[in-house]
N, C-alpha and C. Protein backbone atom coordinates (compact mmCIF):
# COMPACT_ATOMS: atom_id res chain seq x y z
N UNK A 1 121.03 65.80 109.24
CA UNK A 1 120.08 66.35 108.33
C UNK A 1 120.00 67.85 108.44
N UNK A 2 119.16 68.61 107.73
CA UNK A 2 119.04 69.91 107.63
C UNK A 2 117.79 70.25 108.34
N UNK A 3 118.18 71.27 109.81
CA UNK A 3 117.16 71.71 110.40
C UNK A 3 116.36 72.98 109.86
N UNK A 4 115.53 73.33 109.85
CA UNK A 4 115.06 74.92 109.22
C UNK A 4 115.04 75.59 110.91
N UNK A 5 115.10 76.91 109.89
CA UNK A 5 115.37 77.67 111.27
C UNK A 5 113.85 77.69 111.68
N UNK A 6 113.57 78.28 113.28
CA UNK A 6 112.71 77.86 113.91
C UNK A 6 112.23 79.78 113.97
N UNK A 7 113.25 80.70 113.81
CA UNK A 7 113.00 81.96 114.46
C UNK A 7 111.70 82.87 113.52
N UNK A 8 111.11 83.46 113.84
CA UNK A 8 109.46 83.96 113.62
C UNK A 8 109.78 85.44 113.06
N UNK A 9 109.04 86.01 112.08
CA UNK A 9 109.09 87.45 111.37
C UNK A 9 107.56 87.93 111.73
N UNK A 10 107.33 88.14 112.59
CA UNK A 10 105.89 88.52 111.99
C UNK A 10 104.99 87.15 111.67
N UNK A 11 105.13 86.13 112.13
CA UNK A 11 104.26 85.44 112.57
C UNK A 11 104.49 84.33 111.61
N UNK A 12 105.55 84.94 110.34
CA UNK A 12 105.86 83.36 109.63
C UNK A 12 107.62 82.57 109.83
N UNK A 13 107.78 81.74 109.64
CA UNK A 13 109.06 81.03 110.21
C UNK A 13 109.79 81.51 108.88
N UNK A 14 110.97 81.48 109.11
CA UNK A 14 112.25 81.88 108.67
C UNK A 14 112.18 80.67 107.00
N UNK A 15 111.71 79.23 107.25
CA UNK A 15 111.75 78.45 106.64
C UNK A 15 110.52 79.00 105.74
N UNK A 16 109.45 78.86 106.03
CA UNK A 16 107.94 79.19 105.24
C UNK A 16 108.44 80.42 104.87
N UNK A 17 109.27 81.69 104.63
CA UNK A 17 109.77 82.81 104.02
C UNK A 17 110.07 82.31 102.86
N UNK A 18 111.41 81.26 102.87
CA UNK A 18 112.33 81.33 101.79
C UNK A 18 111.39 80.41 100.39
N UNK A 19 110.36 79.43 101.15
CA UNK A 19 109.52 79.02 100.36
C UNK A 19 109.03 80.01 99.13
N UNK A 20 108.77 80.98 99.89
CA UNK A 20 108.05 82.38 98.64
C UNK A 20 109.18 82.51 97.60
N UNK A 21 110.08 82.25 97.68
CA UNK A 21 111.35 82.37 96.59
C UNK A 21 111.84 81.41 95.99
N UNK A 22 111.62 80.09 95.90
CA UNK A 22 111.83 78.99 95.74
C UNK A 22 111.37 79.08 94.11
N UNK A 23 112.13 78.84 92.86
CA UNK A 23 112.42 78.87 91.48
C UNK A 23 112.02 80.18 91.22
N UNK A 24 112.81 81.24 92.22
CA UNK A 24 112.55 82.66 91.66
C UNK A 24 114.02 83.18 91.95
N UNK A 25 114.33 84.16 90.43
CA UNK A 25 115.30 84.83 90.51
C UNK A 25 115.85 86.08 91.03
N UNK A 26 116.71 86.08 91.99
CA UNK A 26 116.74 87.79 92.52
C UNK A 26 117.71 88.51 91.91
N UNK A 27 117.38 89.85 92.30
CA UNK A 27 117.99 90.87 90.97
C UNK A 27 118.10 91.87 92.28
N UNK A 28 119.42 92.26 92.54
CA UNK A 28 119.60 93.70 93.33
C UNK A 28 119.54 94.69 92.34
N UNK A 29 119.25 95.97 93.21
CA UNK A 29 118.73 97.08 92.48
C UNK A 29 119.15 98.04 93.60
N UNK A 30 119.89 99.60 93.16
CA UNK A 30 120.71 100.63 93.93
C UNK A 30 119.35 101.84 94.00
N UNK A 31 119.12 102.08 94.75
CA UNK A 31 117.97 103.39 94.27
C UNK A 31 118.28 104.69 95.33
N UNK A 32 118.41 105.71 94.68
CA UNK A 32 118.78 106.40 95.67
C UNK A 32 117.98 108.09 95.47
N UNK A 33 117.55 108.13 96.53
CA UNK A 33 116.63 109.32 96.65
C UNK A 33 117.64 110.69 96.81
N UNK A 34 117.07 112.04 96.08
CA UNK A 34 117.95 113.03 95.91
C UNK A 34 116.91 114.07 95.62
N UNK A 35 116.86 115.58 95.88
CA UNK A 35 116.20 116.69 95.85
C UNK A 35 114.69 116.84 96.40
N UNK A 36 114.72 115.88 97.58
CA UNK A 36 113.47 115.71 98.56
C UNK A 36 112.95 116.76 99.05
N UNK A 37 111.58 117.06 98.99
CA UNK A 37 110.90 118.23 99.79
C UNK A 37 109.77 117.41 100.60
N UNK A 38 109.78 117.65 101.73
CA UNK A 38 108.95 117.61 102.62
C UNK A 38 108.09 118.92 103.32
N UNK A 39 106.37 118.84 103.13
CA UNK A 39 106.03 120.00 103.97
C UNK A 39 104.45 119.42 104.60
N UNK A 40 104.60 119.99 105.92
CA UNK A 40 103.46 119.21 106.74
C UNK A 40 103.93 120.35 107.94
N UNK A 41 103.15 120.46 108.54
CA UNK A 41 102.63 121.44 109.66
C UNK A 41 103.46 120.60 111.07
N UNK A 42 103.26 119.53 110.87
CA UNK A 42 103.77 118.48 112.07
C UNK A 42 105.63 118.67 112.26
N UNK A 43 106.24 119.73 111.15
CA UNK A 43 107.68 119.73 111.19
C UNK A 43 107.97 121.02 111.32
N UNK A 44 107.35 122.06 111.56
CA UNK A 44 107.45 123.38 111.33
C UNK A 44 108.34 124.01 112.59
N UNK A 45 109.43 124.34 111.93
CA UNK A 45 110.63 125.10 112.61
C UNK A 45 111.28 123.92 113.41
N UNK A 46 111.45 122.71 113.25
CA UNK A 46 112.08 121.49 113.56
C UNK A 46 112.96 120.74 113.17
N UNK A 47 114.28 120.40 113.48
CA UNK A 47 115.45 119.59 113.34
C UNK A 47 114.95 118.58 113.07
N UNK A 48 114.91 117.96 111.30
CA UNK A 48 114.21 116.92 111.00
C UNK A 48 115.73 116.23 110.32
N UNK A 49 115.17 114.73 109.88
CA UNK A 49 115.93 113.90 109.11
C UNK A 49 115.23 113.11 108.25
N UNK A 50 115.39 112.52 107.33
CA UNK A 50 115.13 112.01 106.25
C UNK A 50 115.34 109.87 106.64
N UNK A 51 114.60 109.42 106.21
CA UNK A 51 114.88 107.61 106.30
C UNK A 51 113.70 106.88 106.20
N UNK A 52 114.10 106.00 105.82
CA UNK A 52 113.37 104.89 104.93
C UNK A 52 113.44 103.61 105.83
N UNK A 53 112.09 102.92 105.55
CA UNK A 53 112.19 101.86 106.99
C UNK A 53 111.15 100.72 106.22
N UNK A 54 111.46 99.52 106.38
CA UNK A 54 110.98 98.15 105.46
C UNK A 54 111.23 97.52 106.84
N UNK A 55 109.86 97.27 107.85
CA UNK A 55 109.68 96.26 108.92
C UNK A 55 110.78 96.53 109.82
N UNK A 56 111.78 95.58 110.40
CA UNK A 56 112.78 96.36 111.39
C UNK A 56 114.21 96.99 110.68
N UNK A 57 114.42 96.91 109.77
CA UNK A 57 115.14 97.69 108.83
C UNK A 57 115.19 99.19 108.55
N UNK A 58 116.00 100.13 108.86
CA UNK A 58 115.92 101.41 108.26
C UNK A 58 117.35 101.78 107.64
N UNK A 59 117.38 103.20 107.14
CA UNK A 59 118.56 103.66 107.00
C UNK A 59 117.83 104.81 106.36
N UNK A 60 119.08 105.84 106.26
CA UNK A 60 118.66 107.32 105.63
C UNK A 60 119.67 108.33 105.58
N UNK A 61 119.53 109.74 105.72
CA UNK A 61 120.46 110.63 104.97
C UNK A 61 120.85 110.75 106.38
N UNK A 62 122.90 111.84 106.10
CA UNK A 62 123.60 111.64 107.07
C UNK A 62 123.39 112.77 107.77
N UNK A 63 122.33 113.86 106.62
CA UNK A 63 122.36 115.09 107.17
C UNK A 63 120.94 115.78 107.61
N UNK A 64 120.68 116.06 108.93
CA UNK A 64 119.92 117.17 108.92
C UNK A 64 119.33 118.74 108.37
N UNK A 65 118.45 118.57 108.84
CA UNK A 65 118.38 119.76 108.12
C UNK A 65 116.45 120.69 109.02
N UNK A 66 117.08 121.62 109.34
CA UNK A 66 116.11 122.63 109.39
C UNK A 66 114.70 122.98 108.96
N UNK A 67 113.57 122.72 109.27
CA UNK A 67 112.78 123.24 108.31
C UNK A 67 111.94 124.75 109.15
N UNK A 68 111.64 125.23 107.59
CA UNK A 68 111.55 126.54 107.74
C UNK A 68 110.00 126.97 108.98
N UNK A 69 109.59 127.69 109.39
CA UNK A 69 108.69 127.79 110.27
C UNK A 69 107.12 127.42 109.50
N UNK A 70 106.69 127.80 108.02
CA UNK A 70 105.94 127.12 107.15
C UNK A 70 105.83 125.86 107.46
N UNK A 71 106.84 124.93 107.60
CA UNK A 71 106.56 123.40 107.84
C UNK A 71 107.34 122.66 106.39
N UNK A 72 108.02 123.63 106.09
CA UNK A 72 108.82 123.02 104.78
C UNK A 72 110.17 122.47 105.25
N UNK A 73 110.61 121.48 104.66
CA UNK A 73 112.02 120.95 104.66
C UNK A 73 112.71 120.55 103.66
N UNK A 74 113.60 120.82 103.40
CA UNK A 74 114.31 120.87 101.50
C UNK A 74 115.77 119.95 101.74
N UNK A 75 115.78 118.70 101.73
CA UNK A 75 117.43 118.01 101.42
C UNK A 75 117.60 117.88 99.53
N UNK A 76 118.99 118.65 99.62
CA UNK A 76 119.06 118.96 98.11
C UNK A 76 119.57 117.64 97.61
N UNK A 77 120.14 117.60 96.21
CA UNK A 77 120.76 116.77 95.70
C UNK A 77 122.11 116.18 96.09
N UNK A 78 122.57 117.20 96.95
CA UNK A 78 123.54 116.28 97.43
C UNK A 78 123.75 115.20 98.77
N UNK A 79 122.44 115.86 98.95
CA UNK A 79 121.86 114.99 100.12
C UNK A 79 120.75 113.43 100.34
N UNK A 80 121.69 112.78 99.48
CA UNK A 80 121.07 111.71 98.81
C UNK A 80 121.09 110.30 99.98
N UNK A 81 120.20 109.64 99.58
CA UNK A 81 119.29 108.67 100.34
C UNK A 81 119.77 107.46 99.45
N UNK A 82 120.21 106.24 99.70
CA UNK A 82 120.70 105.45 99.25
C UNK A 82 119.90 104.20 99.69
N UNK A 83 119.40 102.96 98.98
CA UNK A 83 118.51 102.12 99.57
C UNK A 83 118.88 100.87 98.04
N UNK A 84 119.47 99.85 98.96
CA UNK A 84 119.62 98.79 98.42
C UNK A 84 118.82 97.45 98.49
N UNK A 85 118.40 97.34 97.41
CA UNK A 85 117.00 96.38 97.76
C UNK A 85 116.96 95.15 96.58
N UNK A 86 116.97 93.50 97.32
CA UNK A 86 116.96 92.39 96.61
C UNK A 86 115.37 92.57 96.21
N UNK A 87 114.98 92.39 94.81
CA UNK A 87 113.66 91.94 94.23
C UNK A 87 113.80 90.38 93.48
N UNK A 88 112.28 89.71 93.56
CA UNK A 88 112.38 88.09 93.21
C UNK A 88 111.13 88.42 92.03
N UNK A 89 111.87 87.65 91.39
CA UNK A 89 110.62 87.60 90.68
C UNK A 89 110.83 85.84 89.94
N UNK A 90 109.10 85.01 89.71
CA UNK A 90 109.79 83.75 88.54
C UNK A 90 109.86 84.48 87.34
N UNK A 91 110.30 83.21 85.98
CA UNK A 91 109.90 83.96 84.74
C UNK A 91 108.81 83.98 84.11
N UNK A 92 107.52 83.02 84.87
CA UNK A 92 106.54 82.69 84.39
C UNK A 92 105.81 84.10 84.84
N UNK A 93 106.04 84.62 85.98
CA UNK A 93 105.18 86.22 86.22
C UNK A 93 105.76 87.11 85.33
N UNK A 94 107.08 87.49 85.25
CA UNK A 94 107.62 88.73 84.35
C UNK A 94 107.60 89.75 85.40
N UNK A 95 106.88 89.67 86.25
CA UNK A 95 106.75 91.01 87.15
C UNK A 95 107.70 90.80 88.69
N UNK A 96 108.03 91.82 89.37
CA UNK A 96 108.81 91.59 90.64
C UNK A 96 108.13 91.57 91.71
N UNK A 97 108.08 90.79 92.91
CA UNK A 97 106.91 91.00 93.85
C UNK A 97 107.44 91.67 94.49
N UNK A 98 106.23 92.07 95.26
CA UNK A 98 106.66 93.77 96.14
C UNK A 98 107.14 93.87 97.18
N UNK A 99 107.83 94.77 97.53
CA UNK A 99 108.32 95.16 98.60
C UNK A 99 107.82 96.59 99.19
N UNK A 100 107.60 96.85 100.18
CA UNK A 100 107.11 98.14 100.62
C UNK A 100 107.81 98.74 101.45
N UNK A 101 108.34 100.14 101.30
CA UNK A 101 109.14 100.35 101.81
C UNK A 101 107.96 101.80 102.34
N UNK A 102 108.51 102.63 103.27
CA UNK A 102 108.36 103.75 103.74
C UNK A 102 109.38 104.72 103.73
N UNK A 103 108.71 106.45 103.57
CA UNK A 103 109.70 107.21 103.76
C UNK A 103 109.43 107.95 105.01
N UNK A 104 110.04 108.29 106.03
CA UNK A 104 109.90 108.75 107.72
C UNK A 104 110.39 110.41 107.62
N UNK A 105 109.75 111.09 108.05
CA UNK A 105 110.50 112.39 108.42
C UNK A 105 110.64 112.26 109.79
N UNK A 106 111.75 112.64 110.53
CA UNK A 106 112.50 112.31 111.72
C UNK A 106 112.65 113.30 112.26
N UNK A 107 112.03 113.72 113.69
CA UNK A 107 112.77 115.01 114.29
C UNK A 107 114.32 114.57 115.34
N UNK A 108 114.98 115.46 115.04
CA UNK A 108 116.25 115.17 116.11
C UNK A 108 116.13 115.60 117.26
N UNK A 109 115.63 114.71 118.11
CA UNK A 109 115.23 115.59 119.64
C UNK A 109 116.79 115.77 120.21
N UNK A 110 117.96 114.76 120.26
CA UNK A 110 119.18 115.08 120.42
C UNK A 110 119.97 114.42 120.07
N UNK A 111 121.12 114.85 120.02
CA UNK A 111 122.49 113.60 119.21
C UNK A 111 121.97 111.99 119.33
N UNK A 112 122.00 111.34 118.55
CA UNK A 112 121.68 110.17 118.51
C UNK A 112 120.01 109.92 118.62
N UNK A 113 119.38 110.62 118.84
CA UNK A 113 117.89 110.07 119.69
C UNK A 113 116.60 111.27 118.37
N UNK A 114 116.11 110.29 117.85
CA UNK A 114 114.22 110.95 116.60
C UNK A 114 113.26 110.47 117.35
N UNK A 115 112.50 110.99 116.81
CA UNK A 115 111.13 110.92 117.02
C UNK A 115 110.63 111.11 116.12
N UNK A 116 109.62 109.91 115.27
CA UNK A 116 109.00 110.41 113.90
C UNK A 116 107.77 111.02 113.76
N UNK A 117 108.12 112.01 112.67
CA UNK A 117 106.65 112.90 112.96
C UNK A 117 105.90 112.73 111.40
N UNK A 118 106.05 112.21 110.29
CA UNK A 118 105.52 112.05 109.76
C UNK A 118 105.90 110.70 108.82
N UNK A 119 105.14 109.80 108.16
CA UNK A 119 105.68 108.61 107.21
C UNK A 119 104.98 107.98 106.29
């Protein structure tokens, strides 16, 4: 027979998840963030990074970037943020249920290793 998985998200089972989707259709969707300004006092004159984080999930831009001693930080357009995301929706709602995502400003304390200072 068919076991459901047993493993826990946040306090609901893997099985009681897929329930929420059950006669609902998913639709991927590409979204990608481009000409970002960030300014907050908490980044001022700091090796920051850019990323996006949905529960234990993240990802974000490849590039650093400087911000000015003001507390400003500017990733231009070519410094784009890419975020691929399944939405469900039935047809009886019309609408997509939500997903929440976050955006993180990241300081680079050193190769490999942030610390987030604002989200």
């Amino acid at each position: 027979g068919i076991v459901p998985r047993t493993h826990t998200a946040k306090g609901r089972s893997w099985a009681m998840h897929s329930l929420f989707r059950v006669g609902k259709k998913s639709t991927k969707f590409d979204f990608e963030l481009s000409s970002v300004e960030a300014i907050h006092s908490a980044i001022e004159g700091k090796l920051v990074t850019l990323r996006w984080v949905r529960g234990s999930k993240s990802g974000g831009t490849h590039k650093n970037v400087l911000s000015t001693p003001d507390g400003r930080a500017i990733w231009s357009a070519a410094d784009t943020m890419a975020l691929g995301v399944t939405l469900y929706r039935s047809d009886a709602a019309g609408a997509f249920d939500a997903k929440e995502y976050r955006i993180a400003v990241d300081e680079v304390v050193r190769a490999g290793a942030t610390t987030t200072l604002a989200s």
